[in-house]
N, C-alpha and C. Protein backbone atom coordinates (compact mmCIF):
# COMPACT_ATOMS: atom_id res chain seq x y z
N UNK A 1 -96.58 -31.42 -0.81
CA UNK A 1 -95.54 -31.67 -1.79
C UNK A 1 -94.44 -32.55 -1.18
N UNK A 2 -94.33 -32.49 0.18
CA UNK A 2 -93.01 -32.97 0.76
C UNK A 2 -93.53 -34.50 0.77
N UNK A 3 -94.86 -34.48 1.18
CA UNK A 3 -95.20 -36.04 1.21
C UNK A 3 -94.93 -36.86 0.39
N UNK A 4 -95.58 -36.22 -0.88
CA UNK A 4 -95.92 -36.58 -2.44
C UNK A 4 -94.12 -37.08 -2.43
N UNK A 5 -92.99 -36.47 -2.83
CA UNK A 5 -92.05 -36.30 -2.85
C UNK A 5 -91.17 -37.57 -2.01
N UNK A 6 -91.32 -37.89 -0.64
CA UNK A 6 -90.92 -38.96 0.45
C UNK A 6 -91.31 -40.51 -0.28
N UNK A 7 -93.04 -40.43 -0.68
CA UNK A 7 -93.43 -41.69 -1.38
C UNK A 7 -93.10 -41.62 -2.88
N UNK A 8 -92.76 -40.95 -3.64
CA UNK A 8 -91.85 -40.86 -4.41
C UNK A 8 -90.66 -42.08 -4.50
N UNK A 9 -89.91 -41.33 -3.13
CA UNK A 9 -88.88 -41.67 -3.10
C UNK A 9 -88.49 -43.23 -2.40
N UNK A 10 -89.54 -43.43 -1.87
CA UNK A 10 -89.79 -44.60 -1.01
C UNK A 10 -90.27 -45.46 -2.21
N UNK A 11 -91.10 -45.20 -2.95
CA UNK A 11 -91.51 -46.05 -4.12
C UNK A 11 -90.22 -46.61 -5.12
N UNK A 12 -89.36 -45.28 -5.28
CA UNK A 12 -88.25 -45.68 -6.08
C UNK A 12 -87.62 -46.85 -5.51
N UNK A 13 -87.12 -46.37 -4.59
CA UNK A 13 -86.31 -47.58 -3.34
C UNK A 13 -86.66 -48.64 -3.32
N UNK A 14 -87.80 -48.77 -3.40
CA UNK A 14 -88.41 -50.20 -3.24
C UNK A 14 -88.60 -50.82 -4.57
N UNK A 15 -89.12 -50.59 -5.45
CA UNK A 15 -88.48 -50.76 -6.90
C UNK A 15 -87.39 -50.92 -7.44
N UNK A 16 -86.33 -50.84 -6.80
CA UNK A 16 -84.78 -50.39 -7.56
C UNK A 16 -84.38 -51.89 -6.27
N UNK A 17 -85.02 -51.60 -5.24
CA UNK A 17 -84.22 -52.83 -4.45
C UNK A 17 -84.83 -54.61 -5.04
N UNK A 18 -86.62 -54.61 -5.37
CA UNK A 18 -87.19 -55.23 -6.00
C UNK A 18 -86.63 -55.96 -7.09
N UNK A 19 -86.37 -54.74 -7.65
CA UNK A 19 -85.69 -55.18 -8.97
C UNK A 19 -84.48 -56.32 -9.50
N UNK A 20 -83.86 -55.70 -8.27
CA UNK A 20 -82.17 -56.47 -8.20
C UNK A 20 -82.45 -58.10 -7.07
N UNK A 21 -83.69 -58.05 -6.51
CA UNK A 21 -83.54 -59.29 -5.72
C UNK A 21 -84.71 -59.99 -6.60
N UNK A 22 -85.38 -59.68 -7.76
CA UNK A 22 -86.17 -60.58 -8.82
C UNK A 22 -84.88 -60.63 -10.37
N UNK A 23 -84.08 -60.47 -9.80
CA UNK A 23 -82.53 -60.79 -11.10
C UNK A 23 -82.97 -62.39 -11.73
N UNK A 24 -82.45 -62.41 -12.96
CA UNK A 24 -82.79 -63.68 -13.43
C UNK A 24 -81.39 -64.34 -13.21
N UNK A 25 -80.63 -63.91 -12.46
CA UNK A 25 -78.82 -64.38 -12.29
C UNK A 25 -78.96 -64.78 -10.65
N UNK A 26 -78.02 -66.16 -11.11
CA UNK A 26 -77.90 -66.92 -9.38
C UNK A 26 -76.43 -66.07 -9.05
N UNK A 27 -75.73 -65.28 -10.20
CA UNK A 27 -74.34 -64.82 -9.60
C UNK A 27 -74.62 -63.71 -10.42
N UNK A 28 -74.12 -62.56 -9.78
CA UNK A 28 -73.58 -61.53 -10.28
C UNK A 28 -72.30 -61.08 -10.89
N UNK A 29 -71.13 -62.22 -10.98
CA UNK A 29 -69.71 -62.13 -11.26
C UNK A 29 -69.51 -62.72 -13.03
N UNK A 30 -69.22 -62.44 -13.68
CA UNK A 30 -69.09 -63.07 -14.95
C UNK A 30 -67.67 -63.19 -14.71
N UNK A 31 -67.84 -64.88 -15.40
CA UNK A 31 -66.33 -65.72 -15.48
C UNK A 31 -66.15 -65.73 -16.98
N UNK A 32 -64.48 -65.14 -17.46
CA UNK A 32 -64.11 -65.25 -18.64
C UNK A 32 -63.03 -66.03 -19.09
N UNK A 33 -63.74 -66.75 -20.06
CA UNK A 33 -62.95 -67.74 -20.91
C UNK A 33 -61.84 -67.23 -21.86
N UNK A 34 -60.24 -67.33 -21.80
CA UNK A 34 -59.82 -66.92 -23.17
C UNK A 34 -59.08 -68.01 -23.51
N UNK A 35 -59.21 -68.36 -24.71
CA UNK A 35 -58.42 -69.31 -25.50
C UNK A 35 -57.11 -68.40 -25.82
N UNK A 36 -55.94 -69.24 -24.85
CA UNK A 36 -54.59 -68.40 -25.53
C UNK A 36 -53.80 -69.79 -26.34
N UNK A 37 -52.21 -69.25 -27.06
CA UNK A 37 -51.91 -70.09 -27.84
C UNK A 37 -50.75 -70.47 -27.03
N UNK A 38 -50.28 -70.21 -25.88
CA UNK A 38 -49.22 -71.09 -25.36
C UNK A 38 -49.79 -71.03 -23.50
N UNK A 39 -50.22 -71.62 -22.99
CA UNK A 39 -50.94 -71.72 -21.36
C UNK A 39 -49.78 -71.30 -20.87
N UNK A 40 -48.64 -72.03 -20.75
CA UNK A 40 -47.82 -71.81 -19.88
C UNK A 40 -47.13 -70.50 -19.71
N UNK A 41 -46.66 -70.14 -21.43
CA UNK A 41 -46.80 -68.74 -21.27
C UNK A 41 -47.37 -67.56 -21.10
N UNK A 42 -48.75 -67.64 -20.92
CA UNK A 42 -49.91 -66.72 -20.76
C UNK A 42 -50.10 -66.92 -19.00
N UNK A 43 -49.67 -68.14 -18.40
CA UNK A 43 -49.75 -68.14 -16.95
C UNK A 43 -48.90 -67.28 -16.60
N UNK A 44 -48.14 -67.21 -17.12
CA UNK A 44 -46.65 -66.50 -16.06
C UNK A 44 -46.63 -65.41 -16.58
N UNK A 45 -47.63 -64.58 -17.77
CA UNK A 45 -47.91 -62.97 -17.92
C UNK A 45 -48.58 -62.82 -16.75
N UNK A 46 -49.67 -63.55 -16.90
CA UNK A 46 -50.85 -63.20 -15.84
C UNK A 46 -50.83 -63.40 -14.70
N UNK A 47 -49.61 -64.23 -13.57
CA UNK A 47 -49.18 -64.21 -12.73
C UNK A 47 -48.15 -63.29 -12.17
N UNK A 48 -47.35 -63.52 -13.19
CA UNK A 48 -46.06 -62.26 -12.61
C UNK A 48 -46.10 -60.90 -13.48
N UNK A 49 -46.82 -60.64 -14.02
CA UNK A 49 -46.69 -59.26 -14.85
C UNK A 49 -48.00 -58.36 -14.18
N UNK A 50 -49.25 -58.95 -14.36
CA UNK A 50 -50.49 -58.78 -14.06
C UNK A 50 -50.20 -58.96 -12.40
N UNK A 51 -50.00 -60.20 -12.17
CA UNK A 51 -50.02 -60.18 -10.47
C UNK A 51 -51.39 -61.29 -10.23
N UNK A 52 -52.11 -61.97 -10.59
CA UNK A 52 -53.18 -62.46 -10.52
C UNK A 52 -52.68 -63.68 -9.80
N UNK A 53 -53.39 -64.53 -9.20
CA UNK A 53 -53.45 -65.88 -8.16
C UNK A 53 -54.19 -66.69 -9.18
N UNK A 54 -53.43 -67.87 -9.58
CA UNK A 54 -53.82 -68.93 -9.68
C UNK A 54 -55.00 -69.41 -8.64
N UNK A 55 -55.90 -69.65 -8.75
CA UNK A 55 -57.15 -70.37 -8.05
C UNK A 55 -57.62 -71.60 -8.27
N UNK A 56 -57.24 -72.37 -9.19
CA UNK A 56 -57.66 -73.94 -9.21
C UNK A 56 -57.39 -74.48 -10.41
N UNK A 57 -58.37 -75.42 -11.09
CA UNK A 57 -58.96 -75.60 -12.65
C UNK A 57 -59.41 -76.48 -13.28
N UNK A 58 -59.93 -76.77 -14.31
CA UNK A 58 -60.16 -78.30 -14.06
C UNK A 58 -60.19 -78.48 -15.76
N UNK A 59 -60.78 -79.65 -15.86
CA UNK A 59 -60.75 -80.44 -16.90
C UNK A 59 -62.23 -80.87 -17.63
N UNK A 60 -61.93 -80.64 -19.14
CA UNK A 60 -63.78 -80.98 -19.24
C UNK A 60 -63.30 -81.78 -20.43
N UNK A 61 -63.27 -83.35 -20.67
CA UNK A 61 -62.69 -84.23 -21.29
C UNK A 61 -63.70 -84.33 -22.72
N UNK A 62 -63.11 -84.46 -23.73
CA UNK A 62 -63.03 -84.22 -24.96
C UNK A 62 -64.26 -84.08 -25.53
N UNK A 63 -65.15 -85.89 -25.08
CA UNK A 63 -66.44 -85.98 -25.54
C UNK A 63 -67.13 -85.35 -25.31
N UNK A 64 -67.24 -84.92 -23.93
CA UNK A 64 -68.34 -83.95 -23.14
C UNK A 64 -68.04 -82.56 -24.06
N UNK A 65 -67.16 -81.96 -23.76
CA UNK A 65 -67.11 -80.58 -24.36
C UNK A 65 -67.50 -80.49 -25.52
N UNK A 66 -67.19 -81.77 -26.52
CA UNK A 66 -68.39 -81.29 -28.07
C UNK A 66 -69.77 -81.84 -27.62
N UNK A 67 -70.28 -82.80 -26.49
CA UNK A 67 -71.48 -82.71 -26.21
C UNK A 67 -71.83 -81.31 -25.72
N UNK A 68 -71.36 -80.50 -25.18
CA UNK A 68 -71.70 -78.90 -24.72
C UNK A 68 -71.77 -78.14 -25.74
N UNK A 69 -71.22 -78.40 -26.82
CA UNK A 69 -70.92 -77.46 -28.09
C UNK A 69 -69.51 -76.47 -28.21
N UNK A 70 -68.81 -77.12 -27.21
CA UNK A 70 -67.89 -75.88 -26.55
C UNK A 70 -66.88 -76.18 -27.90
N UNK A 71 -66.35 -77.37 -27.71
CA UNK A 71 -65.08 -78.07 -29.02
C UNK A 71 -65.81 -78.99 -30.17
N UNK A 72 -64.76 -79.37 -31.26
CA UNK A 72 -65.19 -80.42 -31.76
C UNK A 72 -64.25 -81.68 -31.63
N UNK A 73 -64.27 -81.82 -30.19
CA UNK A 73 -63.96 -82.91 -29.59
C UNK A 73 -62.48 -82.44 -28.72
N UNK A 74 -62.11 -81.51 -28.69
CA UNK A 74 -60.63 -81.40 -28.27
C UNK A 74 -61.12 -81.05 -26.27
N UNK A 75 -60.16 -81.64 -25.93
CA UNK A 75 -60.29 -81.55 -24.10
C UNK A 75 -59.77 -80.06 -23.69
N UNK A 76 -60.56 -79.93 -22.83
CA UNK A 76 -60.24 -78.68 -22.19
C UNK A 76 -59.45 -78.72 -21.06
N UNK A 77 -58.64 -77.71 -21.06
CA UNK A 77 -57.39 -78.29 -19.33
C UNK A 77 -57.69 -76.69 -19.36
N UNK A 78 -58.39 -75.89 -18.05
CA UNK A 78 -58.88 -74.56 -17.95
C UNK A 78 -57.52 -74.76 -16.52
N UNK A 79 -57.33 -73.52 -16.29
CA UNK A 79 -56.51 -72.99 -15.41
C UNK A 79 -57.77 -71.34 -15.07
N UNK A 80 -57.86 -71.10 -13.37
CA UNK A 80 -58.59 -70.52 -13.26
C UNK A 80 -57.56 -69.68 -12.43
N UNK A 81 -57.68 -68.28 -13.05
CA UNK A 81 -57.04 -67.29 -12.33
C UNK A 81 -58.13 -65.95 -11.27
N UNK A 82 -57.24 -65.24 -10.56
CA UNK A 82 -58.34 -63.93 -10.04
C UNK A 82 -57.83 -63.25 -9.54
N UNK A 83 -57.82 -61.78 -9.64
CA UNK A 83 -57.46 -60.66 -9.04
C UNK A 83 -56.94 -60.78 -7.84
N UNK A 84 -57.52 -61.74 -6.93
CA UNK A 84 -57.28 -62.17 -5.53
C UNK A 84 -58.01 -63.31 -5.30
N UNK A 85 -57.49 -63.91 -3.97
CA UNK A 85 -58.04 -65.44 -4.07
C UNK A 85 -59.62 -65.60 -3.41
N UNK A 86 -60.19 -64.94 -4.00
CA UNK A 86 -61.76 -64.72 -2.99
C UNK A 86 -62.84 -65.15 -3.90
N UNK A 87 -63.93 -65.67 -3.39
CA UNK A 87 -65.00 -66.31 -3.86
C UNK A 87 -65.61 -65.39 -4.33
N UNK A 88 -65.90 -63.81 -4.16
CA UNK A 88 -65.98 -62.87 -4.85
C UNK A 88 -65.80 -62.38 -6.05
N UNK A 89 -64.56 -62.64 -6.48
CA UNK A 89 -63.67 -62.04 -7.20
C UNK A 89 -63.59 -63.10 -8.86
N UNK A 90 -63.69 -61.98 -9.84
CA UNK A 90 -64.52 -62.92 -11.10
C UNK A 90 -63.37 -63.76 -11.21
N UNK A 91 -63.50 -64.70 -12.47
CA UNK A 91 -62.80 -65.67 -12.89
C UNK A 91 -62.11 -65.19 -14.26
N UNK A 92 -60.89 -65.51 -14.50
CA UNK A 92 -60.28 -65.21 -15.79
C UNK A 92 -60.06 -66.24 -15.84
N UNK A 93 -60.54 -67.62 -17.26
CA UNK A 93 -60.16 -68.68 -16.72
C UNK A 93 -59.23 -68.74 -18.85
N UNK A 94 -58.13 -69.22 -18.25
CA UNK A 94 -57.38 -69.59 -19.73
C UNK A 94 -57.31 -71.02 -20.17
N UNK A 95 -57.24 -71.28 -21.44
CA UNK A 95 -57.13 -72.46 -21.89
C UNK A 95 -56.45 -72.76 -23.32
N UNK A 96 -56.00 -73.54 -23.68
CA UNK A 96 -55.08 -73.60 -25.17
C UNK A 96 -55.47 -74.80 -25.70
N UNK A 97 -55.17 -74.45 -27.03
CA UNK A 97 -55.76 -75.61 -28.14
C UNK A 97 -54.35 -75.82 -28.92
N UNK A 98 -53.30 -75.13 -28.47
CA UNK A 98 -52.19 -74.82 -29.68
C UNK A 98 -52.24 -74.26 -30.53
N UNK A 99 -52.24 -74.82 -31.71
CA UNK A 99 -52.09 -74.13 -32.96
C UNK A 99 -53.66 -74.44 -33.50
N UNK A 100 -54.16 -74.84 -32.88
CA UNK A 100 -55.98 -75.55 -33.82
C UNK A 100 -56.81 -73.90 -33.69
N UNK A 101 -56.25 -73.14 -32.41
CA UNK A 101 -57.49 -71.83 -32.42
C UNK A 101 -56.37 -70.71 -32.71
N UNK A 102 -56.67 -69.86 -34.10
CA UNK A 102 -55.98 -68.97 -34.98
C UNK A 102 -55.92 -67.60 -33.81
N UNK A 103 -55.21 -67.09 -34.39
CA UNK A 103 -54.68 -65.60 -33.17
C UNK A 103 -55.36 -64.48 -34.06
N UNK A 104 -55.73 -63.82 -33.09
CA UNK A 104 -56.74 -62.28 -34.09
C UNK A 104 -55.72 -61.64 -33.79
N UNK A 105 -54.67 -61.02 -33.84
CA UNK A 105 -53.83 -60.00 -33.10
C UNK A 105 -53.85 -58.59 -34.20
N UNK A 106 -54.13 -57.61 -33.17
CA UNK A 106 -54.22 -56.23 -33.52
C UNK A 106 -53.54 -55.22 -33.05
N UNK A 107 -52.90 -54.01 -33.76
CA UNK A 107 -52.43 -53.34 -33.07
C UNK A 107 -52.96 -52.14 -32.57
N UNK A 108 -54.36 -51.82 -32.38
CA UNK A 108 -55.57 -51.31 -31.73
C UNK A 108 -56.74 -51.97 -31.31
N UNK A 109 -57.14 -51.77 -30.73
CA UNK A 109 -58.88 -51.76 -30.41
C UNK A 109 -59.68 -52.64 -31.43
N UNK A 110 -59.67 -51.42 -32.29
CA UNK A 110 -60.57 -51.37 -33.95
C UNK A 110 -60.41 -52.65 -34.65
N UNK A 111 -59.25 -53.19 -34.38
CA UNK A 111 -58.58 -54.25 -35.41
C UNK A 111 -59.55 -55.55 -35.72
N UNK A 112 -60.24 -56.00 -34.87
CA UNK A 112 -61.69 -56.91 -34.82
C UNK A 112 -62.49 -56.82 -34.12
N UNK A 113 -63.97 -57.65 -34.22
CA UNK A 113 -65.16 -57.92 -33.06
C UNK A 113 -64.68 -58.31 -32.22
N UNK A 114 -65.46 -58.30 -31.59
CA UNK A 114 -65.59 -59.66 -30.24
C UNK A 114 -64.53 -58.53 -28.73
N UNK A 115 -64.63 -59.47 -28.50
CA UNK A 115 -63.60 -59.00 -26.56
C UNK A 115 -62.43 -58.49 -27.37
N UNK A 116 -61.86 -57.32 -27.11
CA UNK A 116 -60.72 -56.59 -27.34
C UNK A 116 -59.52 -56.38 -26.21
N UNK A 117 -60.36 -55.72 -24.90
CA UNK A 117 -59.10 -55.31 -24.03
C UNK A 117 -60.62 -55.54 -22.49
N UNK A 118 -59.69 -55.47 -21.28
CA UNK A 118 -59.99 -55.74 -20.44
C UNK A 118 -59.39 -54.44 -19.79
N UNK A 119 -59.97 -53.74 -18.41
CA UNK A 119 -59.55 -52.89 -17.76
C UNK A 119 -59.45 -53.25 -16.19
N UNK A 120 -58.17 -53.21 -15.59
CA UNK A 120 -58.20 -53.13 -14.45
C UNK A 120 -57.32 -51.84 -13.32
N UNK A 121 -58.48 -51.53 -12.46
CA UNK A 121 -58.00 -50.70 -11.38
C UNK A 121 -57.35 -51.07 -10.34
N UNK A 122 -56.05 -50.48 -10.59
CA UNK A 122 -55.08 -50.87 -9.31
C UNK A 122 -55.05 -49.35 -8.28
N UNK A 123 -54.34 -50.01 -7.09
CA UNK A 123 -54.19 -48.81 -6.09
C UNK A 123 -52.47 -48.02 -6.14
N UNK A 124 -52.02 -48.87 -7.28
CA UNK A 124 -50.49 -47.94 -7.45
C UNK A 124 -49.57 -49.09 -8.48
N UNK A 125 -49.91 -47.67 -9.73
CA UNK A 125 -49.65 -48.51 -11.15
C UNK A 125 -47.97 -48.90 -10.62
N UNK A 126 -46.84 -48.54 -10.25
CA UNK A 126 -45.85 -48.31 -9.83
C UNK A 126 -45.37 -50.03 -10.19
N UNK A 127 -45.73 -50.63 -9.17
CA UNK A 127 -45.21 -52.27 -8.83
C UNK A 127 -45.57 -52.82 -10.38
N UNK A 128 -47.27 -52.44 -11.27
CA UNK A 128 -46.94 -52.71 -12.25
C UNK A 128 -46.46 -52.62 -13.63
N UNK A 129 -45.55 -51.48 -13.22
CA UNK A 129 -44.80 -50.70 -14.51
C UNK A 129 -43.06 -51.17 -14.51
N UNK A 130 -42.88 -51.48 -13.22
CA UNK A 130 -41.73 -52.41 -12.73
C UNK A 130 -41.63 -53.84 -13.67
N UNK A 131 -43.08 -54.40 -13.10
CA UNK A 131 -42.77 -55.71 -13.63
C UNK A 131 -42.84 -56.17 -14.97
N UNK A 132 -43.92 -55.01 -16.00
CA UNK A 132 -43.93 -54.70 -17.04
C UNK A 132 -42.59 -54.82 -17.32
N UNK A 133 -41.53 -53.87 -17.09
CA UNK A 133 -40.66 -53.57 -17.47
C UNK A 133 -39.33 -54.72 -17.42
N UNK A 134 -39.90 -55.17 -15.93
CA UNK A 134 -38.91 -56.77 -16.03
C UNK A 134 -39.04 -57.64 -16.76
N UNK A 135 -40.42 -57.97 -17.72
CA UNK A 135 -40.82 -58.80 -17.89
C UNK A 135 -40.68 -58.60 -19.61
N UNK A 136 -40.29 -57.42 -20.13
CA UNK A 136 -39.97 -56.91 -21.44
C UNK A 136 -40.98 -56.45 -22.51
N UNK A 137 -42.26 -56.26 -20.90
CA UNK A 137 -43.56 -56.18 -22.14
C UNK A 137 -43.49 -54.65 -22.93
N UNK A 138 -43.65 -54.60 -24.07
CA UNK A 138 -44.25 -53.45 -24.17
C UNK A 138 -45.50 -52.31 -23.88
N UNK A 139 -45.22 -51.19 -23.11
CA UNK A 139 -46.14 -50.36 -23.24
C UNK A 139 -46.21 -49.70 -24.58
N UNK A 140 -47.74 -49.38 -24.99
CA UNK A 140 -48.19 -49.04 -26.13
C UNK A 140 -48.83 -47.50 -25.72
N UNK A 141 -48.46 -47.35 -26.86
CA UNK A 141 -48.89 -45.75 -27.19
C UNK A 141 -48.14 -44.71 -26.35
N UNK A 142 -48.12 -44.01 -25.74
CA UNK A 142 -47.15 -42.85 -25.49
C UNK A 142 -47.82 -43.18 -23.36
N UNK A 143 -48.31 -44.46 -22.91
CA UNK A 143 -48.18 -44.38 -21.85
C UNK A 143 -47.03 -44.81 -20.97
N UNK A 144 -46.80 -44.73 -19.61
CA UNK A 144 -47.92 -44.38 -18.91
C UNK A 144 -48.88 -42.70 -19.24
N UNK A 145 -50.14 -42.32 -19.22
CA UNK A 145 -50.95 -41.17 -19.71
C UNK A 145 -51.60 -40.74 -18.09
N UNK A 146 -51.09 -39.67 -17.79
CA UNK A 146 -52.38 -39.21 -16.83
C UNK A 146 -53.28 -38.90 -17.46
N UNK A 147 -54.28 -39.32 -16.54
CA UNK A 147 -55.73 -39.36 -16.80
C UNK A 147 -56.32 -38.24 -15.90
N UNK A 148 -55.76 -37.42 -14.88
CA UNK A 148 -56.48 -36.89 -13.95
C UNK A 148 -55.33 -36.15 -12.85
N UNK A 149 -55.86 -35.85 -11.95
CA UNK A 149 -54.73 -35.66 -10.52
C UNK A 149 -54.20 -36.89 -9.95
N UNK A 150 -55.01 -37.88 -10.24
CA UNK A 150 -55.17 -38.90 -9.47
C UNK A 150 -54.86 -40.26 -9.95
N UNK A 151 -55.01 -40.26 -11.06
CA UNK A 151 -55.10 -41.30 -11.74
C UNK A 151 -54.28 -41.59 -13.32
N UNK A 152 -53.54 -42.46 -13.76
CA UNK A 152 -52.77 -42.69 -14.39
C UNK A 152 -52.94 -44.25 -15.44
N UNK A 153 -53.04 -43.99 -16.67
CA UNK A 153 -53.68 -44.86 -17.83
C UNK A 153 -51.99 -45.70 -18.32
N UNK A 154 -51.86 -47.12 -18.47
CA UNK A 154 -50.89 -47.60 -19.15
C UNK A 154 -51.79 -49.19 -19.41
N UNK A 155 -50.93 -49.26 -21.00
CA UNK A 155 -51.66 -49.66 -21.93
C UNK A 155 -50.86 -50.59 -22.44
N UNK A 156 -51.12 -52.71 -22.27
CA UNK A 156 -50.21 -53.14 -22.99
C UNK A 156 -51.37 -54.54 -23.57
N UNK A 157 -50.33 -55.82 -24.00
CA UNK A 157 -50.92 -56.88 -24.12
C UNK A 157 -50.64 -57.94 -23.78
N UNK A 158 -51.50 -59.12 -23.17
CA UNK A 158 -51.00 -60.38 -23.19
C UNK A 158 -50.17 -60.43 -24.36
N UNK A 159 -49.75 -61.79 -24.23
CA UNK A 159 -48.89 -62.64 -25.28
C UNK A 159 -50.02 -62.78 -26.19
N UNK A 160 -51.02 -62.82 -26.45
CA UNK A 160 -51.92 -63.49 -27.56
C UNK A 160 -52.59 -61.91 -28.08
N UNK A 161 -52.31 -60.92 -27.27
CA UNK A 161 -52.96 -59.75 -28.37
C UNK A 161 -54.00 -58.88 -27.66
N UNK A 162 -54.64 -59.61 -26.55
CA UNK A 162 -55.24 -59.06 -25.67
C UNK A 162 -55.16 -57.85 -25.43
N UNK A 163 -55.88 -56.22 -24.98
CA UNK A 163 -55.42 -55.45 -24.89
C UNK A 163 -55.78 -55.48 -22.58
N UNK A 164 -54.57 -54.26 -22.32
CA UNK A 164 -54.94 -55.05 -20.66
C UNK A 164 -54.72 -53.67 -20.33
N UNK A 165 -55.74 -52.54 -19.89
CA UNK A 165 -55.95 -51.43 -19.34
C UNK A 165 -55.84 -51.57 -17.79
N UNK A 166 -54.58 -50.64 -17.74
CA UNK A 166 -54.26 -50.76 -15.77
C UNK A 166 -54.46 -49.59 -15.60
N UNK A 167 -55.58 -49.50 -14.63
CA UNK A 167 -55.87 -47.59 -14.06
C UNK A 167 -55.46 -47.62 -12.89
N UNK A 168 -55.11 -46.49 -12.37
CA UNK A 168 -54.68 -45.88 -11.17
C UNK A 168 -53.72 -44.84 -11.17
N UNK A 169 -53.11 -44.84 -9.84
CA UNK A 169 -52.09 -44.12 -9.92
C UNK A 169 -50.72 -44.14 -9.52
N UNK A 170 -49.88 -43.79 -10.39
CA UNK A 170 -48.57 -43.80 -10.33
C UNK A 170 -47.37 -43.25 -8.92
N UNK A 171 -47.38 -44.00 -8.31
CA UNK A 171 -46.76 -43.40 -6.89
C UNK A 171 -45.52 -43.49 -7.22
């Protein structure tokens, strides 16, 4: 039985490791696109409120992008942000059209399809309940919420409606 049991387990292993090195993905990181309605002001949420590093960005000029299907003809000026500045670390990349791409804004979850809220784990909500607070954002709903012994839920939005889940804990 113990044998039976070892190749079992050796079979799993090797299957489960198989598996992940026959991936049909050259990256494991998904980079996200959001169309906001003012860049400059959505940089400086997501820099000084959020805390995120600017990382580069570039440009995908008018024609090309409706050759991609992306626009119908309007240029893209992407600004690429990240948790930290590491080749690791996914991409939040923003971009604005002005007034040409309409705002879904909700005051829950529920309110439409598509991408709603984003969650990120910090190591001490503290620095960002400060800057929240410098920065005049509102927290929503009755947080900051413990979640645990350990861990502490606060709940707000970009400028465009976004919902932006910060976990951790409150020191």
């Amino acid at each position: 039985m113990k044998k039976l049991l070892s190749t079992l387990l050796i079979f799993a292993m090797t299957t489960a490791s198989s598996a992940y090195a026959e991936s049909e993905f050259s990256d494991s990181l998904i980079s996200i696109g959001v169309v906001v309605g003012d860049l400059d002001k959505s940089l400086a949420f997501y820099t000084e409120v959020i805390g995120m590093t600017e990382t580069g960005g570039f440009e995908v000029p008018g024609e090309f992008a409706s050759k991609l299907g992306l626009t119908s003809g309007a240029t893209l000026d992407v600004k690429v942000l990240r948790l930290e500045d590491s080749p690791d670390a996914p991409q939040w990349k923003l971009m604005s059209f002005g007034d040409r791409a309409k705002p879904q804004r909700s005051d829950h979850i529920d309110g439409f399809t598509g991408m709603q809220y984003i969650t990120i784990n910090v190591k001490n909500l503290t620095p960002f309940v400060k800057r929240i607070n410098a920065h005049g954002v509102k927290l929503l709903g009755e947080t900051p919420v413990a979640l645990g012994e350990d861990r502490d839920f606060v709940l707000i939005q970009d400028p465009d409606g976004t919902f932006i889940e910060l976990i951790g804990p409150l020191r």
